[in-house]
PDB file of N, CA and C in Angstrom:
ATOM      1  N   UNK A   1     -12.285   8.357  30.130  1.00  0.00           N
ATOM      2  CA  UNK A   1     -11.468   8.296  28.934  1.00  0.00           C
ATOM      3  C   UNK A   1     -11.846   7.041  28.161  1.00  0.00           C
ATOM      4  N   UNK A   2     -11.933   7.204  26.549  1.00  0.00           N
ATOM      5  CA  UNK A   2     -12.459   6.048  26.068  1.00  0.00           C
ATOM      6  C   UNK A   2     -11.516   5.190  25.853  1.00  0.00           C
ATOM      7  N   UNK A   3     -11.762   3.712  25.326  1.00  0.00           N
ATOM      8  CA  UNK A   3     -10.504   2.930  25.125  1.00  0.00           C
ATOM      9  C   UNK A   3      -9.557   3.099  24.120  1.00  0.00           C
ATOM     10  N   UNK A   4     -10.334   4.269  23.060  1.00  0.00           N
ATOM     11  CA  UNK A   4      -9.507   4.754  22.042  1.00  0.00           C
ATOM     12  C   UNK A   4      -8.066   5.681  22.138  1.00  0.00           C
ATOM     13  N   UNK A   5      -8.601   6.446  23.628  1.00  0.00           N
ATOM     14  CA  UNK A   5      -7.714   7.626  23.999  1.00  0.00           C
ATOM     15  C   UNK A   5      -6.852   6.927  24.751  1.00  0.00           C
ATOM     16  N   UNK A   6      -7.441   5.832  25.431  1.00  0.00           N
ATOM     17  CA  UNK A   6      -5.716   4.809  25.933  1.00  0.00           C
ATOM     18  C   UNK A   6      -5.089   4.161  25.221  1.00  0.00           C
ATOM     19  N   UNK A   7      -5.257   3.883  24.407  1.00  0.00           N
ATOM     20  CA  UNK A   7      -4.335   3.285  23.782  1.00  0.00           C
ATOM     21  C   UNK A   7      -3.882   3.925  22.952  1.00  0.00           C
ATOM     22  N   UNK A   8      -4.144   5.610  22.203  1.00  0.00           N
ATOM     23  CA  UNK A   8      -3.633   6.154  21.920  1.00  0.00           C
ATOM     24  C   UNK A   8      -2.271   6.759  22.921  1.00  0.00           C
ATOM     25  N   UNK A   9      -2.346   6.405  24.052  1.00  0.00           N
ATOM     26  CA  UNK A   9      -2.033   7.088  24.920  1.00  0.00           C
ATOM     27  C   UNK A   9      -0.707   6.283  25.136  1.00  0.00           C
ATOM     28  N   UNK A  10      -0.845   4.719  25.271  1.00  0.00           N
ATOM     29  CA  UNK A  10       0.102   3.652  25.647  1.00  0.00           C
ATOM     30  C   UNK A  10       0.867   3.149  23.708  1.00  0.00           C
ATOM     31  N   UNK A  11       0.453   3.191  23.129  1.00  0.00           N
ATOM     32  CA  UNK A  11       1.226   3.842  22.072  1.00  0.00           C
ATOM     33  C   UNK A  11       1.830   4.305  21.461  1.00  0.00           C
ATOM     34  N   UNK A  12       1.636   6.231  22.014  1.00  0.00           N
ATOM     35  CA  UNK A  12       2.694   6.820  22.160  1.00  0.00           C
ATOM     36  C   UNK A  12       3.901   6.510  22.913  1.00  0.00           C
ATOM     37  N   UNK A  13       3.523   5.999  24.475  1.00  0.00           N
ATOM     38  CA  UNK A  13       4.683   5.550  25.537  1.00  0.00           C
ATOM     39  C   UNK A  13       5.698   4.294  24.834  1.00  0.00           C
ATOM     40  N   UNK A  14       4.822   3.801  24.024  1.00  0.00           N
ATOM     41  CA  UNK A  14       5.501   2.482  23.891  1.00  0.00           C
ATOM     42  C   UNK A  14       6.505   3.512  22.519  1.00  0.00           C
ATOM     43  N   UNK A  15       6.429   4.207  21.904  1.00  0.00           N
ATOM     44  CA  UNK A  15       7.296   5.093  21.121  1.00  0.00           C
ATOM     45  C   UNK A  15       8.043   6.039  21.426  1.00  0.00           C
ATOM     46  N   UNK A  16       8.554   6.603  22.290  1.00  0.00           N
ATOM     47  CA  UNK A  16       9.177   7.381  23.473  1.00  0.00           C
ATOM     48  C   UNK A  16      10.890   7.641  22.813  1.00  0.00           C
ATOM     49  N   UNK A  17      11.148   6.598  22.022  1.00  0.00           N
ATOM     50  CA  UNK A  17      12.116   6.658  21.438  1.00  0.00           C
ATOM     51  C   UNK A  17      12.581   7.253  19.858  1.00  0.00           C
ATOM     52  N   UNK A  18      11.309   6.982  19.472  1.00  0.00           N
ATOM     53  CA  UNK A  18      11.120   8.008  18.226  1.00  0.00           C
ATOM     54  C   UNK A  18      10.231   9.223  18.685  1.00  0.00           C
ATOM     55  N   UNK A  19      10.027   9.369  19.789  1.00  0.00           N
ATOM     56  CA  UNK A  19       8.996  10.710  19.844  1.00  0.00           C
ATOM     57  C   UNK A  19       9.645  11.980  19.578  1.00  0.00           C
ATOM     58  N   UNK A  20      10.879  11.771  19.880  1.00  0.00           N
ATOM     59  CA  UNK A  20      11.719  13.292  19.723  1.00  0.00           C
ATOM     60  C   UNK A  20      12.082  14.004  18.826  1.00  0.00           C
ATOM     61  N   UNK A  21      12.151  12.815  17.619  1.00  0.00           N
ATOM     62  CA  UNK A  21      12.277  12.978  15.819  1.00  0.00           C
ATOM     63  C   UNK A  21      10.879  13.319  14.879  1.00  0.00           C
ATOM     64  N   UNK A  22       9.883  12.826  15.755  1.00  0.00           N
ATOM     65  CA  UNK A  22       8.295  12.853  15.709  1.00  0.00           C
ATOM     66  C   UNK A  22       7.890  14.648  15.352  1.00  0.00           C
ATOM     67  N   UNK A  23       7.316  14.688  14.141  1.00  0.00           N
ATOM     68  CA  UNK A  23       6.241  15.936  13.747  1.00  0.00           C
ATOM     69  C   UNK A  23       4.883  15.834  13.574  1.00  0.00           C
ATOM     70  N   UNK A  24       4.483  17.262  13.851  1.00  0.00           N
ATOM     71  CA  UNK A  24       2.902  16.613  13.806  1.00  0.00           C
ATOM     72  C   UNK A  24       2.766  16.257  12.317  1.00  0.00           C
ATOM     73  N   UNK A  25       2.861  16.517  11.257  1.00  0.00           N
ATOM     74  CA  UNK A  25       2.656  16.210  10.715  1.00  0.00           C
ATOM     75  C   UNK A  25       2.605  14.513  10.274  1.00  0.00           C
ATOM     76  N   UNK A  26       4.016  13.358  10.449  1.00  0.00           N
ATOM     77  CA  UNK A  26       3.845  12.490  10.872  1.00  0.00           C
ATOM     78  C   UNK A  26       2.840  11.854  11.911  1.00  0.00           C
ATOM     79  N   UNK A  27       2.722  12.879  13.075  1.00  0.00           N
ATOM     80  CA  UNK A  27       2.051  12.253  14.190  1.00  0.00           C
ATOM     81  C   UNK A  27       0.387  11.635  13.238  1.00  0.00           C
ATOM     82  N   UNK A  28       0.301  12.903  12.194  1.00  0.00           N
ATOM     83  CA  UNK A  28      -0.838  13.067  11.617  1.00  0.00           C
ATOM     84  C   UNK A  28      -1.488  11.923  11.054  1.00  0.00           C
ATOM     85  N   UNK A  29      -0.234  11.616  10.269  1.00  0.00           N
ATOM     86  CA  UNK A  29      -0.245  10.386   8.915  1.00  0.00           C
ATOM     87  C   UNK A  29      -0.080   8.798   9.745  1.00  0.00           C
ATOM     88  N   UNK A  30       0.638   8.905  10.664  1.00  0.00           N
ATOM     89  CA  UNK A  30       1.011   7.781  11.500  1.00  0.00           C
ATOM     90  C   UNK A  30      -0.604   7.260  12.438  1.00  0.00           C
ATOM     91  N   UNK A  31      -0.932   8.218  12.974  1.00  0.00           N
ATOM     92  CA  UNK A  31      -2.353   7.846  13.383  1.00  0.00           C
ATOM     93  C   UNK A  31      -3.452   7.451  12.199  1.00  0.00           C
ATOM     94  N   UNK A  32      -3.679   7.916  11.320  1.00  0.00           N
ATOM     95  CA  UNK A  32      -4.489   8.363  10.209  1.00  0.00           C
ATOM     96  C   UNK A  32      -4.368   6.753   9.300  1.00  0.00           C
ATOM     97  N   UNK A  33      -3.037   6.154   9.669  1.00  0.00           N
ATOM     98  CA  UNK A  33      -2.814   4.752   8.583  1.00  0.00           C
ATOM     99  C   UNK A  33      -3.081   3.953   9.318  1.00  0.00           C
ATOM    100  N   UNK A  34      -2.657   3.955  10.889  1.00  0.00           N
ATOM    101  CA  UNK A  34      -2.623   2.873  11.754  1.00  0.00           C
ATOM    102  C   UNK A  34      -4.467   2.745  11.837  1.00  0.00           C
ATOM    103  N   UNK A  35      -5.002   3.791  11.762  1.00  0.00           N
ATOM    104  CA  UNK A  35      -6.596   3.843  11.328  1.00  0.00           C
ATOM    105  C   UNK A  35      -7.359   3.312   9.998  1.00  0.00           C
ATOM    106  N   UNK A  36      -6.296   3.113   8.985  1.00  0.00           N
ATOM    107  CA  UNK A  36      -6.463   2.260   7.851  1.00  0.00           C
ATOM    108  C   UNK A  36      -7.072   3.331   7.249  1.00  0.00           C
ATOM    109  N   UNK A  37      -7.411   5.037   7.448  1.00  0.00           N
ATOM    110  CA  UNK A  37      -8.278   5.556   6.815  1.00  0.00           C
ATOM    111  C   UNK A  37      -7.324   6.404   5.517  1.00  0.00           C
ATOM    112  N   UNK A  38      -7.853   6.482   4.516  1.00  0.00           N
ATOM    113  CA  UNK A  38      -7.453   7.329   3.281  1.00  0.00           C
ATOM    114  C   UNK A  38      -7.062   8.859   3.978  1.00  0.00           C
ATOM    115  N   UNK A  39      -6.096   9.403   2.565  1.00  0.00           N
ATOM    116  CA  UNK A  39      -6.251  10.961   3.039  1.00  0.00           C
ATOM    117  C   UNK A  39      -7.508  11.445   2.411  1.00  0.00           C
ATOM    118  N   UNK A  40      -7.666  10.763   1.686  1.00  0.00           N
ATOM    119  CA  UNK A  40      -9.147  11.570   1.268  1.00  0.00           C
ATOM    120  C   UNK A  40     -10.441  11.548   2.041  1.00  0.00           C
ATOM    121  N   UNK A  41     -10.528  10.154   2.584  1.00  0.00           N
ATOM    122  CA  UNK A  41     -11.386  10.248   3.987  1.00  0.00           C
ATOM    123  C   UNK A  41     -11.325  11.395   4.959  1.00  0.00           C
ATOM    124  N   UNK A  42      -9.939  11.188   5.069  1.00  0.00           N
ATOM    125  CA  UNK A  42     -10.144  12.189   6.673  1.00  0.00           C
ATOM    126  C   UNK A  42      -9.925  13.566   5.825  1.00  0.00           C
ATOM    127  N   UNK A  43      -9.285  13.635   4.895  1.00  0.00           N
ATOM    128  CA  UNK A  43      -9.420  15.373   4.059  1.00  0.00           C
ATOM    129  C   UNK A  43     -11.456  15.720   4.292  1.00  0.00           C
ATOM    130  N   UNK A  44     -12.040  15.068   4.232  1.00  0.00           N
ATOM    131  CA  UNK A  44     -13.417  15.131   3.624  1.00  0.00           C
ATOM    132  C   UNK A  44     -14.119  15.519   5.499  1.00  0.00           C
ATOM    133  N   UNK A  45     -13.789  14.068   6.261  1.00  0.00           N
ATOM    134  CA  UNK A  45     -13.577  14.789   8.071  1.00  0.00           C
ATOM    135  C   UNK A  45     -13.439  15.915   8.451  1.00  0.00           C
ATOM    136  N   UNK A  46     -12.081  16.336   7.739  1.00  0.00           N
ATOM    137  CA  UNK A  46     -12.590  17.680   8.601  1.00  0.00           C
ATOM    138  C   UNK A  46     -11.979  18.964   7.866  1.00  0.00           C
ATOM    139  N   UNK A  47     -12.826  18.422   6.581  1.00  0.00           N
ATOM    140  CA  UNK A  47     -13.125  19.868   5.758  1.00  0.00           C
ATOM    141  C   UNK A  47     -12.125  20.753   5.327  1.00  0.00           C
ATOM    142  N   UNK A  48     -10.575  19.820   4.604  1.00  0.00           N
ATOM    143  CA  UNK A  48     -10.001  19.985   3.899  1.00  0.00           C
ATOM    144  C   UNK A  48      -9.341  19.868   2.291  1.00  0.00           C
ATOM    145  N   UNK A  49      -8.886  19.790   1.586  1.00  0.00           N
ATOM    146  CA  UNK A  49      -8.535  19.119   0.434  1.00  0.00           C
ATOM    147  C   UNK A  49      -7.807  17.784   0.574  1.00  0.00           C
ATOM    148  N   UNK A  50      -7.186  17.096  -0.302  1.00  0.00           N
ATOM    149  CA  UNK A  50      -6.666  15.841   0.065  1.00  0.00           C
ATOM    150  C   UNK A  50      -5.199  16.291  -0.370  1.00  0.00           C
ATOM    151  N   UNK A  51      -4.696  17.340  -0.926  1.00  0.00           N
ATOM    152  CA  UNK A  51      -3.983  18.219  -1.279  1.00  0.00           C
ATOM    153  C   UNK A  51      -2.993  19.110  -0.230  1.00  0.00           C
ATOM    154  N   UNK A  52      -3.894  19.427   0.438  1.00  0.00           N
ATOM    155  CA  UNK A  52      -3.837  20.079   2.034  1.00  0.00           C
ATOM    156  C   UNK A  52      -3.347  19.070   2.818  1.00  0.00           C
ATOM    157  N   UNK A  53      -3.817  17.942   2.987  1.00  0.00           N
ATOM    158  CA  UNK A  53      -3.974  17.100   3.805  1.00  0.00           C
ATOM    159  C   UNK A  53      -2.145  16.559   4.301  1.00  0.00           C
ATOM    160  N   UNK A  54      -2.079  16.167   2.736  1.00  0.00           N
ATOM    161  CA  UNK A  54      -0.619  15.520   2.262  1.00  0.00           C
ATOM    162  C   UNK A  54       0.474  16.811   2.493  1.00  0.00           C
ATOM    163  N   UNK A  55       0.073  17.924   2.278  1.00  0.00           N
ATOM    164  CA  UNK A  55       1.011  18.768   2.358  1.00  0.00           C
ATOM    165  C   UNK A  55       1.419  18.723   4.351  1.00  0.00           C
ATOM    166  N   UNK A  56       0.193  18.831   4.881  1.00  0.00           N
ATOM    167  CA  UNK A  56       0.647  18.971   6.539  1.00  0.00           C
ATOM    168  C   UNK A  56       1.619  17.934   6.926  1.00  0.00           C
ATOM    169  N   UNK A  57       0.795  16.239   6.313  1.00  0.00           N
ATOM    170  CA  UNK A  57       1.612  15.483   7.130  1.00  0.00           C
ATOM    171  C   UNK A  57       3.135  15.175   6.064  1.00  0.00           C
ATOM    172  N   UNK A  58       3.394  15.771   5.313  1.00  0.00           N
ATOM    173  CA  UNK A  58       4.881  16.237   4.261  1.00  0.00           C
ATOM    174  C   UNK A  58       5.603  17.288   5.036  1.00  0.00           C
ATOM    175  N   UNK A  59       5.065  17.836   6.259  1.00  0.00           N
ATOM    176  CA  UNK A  59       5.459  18.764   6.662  1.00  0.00           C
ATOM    177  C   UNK A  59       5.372  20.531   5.630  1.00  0.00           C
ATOM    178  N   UNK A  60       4.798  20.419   5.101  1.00  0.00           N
ATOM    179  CA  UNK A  60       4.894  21.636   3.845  1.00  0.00           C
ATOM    180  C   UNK A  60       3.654  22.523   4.085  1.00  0.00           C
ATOM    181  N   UNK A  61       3.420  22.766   5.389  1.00  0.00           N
ATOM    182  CA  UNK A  61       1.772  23.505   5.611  1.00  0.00           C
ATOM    183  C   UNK A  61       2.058  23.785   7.037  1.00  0.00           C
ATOM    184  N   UNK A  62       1.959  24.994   7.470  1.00  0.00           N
ATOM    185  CA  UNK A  62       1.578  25.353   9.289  1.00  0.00           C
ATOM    186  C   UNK A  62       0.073  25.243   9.176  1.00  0.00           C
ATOM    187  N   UNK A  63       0.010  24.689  10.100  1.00  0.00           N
ATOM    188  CA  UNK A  63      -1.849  24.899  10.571  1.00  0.00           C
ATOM    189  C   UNK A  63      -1.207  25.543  12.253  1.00  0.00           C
ATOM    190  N   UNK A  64      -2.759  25.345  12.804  1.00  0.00           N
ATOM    191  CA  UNK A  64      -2.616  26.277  13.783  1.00  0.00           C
ATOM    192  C   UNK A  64      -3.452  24.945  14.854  1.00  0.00           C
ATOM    193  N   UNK A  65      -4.074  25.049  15.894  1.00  0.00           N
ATOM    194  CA  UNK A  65      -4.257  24.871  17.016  1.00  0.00           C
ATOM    195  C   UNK A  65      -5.728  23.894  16.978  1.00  0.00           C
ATOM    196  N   UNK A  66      -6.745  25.172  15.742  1.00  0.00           N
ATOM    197  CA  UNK A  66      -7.956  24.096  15.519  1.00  0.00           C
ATOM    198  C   UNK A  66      -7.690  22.933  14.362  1.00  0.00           C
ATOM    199  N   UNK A  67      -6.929  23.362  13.668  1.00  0.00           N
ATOM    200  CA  UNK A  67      -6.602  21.729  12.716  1.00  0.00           C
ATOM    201  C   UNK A  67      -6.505  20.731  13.666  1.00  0.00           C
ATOM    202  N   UNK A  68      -5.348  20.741  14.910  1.00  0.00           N
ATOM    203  CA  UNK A  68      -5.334  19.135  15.243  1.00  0.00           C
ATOM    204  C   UNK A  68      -6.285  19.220  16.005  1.00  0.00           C
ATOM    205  N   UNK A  69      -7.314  20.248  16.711  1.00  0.00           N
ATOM    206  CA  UNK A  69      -8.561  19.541  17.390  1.00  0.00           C
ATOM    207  C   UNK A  69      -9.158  19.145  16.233  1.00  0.00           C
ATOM    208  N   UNK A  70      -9.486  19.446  15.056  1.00  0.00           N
ATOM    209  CA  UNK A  70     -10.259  18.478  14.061  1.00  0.00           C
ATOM    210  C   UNK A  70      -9.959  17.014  14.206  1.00  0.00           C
ATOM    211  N   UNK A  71      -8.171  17.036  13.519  1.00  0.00           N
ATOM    212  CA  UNK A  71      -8.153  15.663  13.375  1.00  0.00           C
ATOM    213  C   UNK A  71      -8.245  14.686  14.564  1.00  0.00           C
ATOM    214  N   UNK A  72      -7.897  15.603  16.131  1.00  0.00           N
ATOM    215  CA  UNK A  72      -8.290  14.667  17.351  1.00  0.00           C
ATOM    216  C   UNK A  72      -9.222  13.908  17.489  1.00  0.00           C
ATOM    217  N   UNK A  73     -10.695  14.988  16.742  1.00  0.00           N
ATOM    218  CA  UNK A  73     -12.033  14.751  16.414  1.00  0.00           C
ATOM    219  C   UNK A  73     -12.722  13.923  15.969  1.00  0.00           C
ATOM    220  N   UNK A  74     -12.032  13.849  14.816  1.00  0.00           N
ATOM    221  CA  UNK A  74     -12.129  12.979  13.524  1.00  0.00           C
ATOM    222  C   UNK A  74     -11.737  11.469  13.426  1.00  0.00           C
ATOM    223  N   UNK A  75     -10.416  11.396  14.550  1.00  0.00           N
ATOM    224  CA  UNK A  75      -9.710  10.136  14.145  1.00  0.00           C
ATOM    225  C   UNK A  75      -9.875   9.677  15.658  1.00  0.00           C
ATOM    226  N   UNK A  76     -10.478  10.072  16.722  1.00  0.00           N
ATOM    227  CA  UNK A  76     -10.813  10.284  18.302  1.00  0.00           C
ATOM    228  C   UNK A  76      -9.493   9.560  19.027  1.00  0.00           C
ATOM    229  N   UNK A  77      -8.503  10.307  19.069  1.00  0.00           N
ATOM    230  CA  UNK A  77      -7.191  10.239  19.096  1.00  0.00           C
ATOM    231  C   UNK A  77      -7.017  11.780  20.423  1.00  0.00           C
ATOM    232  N   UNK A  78      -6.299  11.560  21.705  1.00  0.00           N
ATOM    233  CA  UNK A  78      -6.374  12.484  22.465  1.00  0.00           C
ATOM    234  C   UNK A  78      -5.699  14.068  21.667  1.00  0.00           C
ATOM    235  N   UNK A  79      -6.356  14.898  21.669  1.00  0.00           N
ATOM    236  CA  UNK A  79      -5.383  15.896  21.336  1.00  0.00           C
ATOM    237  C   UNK A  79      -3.963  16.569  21.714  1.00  0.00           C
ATOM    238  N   UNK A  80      -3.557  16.252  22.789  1.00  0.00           N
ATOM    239  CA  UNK A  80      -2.469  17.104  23.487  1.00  0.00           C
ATOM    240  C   UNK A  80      -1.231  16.344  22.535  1.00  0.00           C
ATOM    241  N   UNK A  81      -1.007  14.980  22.295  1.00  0.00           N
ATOM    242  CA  UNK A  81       0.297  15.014  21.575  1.00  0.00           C
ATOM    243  C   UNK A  81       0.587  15.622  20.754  1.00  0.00           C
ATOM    244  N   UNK A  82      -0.925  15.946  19.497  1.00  0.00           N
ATOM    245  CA  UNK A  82      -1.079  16.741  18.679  1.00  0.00           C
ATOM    246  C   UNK A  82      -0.550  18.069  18.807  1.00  0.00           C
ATOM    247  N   UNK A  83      -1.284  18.812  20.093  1.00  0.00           N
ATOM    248  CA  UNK A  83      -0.721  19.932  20.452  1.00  0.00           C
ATOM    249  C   UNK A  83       0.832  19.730  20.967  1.00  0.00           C
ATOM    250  N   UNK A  84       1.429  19.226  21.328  1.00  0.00           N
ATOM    251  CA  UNK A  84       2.620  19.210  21.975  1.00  0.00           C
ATOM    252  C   UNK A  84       3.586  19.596  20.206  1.00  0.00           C
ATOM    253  N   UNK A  85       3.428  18.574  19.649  1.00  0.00           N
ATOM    254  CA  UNK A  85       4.249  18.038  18.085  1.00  0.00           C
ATOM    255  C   UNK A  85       4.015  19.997  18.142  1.00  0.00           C
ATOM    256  N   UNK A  86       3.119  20.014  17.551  1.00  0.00           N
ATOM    257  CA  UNK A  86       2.302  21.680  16.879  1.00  0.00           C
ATOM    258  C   UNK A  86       3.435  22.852  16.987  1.00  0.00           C
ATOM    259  N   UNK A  87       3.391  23.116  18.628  1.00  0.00           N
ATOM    260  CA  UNK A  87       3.961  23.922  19.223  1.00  0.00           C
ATOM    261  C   UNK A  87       5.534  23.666  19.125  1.00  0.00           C
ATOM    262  N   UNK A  88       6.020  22.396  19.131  1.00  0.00           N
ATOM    263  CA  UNK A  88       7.512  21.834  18.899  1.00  0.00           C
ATOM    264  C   UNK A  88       7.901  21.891  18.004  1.00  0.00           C
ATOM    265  N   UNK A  89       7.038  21.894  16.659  1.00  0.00           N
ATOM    266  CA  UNK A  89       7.804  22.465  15.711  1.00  0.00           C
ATOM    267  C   UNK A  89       7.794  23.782  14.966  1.00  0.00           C
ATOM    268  N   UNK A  90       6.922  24.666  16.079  1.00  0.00           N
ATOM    269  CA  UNK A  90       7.023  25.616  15.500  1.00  0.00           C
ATOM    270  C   UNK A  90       8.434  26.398  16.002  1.00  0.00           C
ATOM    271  N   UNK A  91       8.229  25.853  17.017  1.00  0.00           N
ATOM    272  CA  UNK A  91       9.748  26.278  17.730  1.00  0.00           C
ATOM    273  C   UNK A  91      10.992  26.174  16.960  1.00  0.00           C
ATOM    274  N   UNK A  92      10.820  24.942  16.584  1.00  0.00           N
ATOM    275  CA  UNK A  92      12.586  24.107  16.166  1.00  0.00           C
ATOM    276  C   UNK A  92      12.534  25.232  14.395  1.00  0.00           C
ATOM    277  N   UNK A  93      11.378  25.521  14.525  1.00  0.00           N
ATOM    278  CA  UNK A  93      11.537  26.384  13.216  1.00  0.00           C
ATOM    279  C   UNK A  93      12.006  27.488  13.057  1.00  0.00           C
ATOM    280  N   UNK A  94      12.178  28.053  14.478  1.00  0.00           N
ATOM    281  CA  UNK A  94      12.467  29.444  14.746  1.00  0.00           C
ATOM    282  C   UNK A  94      14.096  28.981  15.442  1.00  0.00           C
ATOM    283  N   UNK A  95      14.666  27.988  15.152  1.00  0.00           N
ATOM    284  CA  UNK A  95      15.526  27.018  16.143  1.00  0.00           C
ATOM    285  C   UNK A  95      15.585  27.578  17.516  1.00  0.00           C
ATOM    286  N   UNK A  96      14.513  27.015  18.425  1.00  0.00           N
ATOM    287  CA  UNK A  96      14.410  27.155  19.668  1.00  0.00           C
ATOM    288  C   UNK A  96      14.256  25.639  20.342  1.00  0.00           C
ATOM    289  N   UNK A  97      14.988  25.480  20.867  1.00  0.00           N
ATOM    290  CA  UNK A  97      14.851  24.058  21.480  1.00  0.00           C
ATOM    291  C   UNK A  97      14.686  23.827  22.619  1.00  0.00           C
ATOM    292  N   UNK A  98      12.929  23.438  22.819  1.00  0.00           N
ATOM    293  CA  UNK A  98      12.585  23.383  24.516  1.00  0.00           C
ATOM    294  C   UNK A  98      11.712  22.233  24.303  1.00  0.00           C
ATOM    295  N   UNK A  99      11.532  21.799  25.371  1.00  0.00           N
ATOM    296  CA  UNK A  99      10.590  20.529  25.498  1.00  0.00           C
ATOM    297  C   UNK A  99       9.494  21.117  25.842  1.00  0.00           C
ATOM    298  N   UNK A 100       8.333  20.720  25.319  1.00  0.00           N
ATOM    299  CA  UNK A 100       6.807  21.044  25.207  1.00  0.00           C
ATOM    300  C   UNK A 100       6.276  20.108  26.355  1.00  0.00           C
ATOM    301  N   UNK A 101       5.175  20.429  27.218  1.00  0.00           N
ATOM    302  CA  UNK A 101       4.394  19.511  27.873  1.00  0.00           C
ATOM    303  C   UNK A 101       3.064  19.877  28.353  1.00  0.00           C
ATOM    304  N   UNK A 102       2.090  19.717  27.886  1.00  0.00           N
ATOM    305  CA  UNK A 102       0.870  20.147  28.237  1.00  0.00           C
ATOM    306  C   UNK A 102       0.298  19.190  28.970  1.00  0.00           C
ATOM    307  N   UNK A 103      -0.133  19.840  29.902  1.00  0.00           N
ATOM    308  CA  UNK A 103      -1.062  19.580  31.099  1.00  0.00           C
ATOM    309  C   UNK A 103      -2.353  20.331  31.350  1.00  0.00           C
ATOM    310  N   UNK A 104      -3.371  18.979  31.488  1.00  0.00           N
ATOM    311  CA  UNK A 104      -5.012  19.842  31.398  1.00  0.00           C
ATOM    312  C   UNK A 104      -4.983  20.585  32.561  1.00  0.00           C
ATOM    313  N   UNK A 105      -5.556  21.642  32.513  1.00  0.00           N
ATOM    314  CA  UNK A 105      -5.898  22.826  33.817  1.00  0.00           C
ATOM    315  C   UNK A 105      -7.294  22.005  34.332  1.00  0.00           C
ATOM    316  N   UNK A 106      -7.060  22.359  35.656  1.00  0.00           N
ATOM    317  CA  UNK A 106      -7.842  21.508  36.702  1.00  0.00           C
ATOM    318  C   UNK A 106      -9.486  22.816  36.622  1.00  0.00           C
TER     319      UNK A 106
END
């Protein structure tokens, strides 16, 4: 694991208290600034508009599963919180309220 993905990792832990209020979309923008990078940068990464971009992390856009492997990609940020947020709010959208937890298959 690189030193990028730990401390993405100890980061999150150290946020544990806002994680529950946490969307991907935020998760999006929150990684993406703490990276100092533009939306137009990372719109251009991974081959979106800057339009698009603002709408996901506004919450105003579903993407699906390969968007946050892009931006995992792009911003080399582990994917699973990404996926966790994804799936959590698609839920709370349908108001289903379960806790998400992904675990890599061995």
């Amino acid at each position: 694991m690189s030193i990028k993905l730990n401390d993405s990792l100890n980061a999150l832990e150290a946020t544990k208290d806002i994680w529950n209020e946490m969307t991907f979309g935020g998760l999006v923008r929150s990684l993406r600034m703490s990276d100092e990078i533009s939306q137009v940068e990372l719109a251009k990464k991974i081959g979106v508009s800057k339009q698009f971009l603002s709408d996901v992390e506004h919450n105003r856009k579903d993407v699906g599963i390969g968007f946050a492997k892009k931006v995992s990609e792009a911003l080399g940020y582990s994917i699973e919180p990404l996926i966790e947020l994804l799936i959590r709010d698609q839920l709370r959208r349908q108001h289903l309220n379960y806790i998400v937890e992904l675990k890599h298959a061995s």
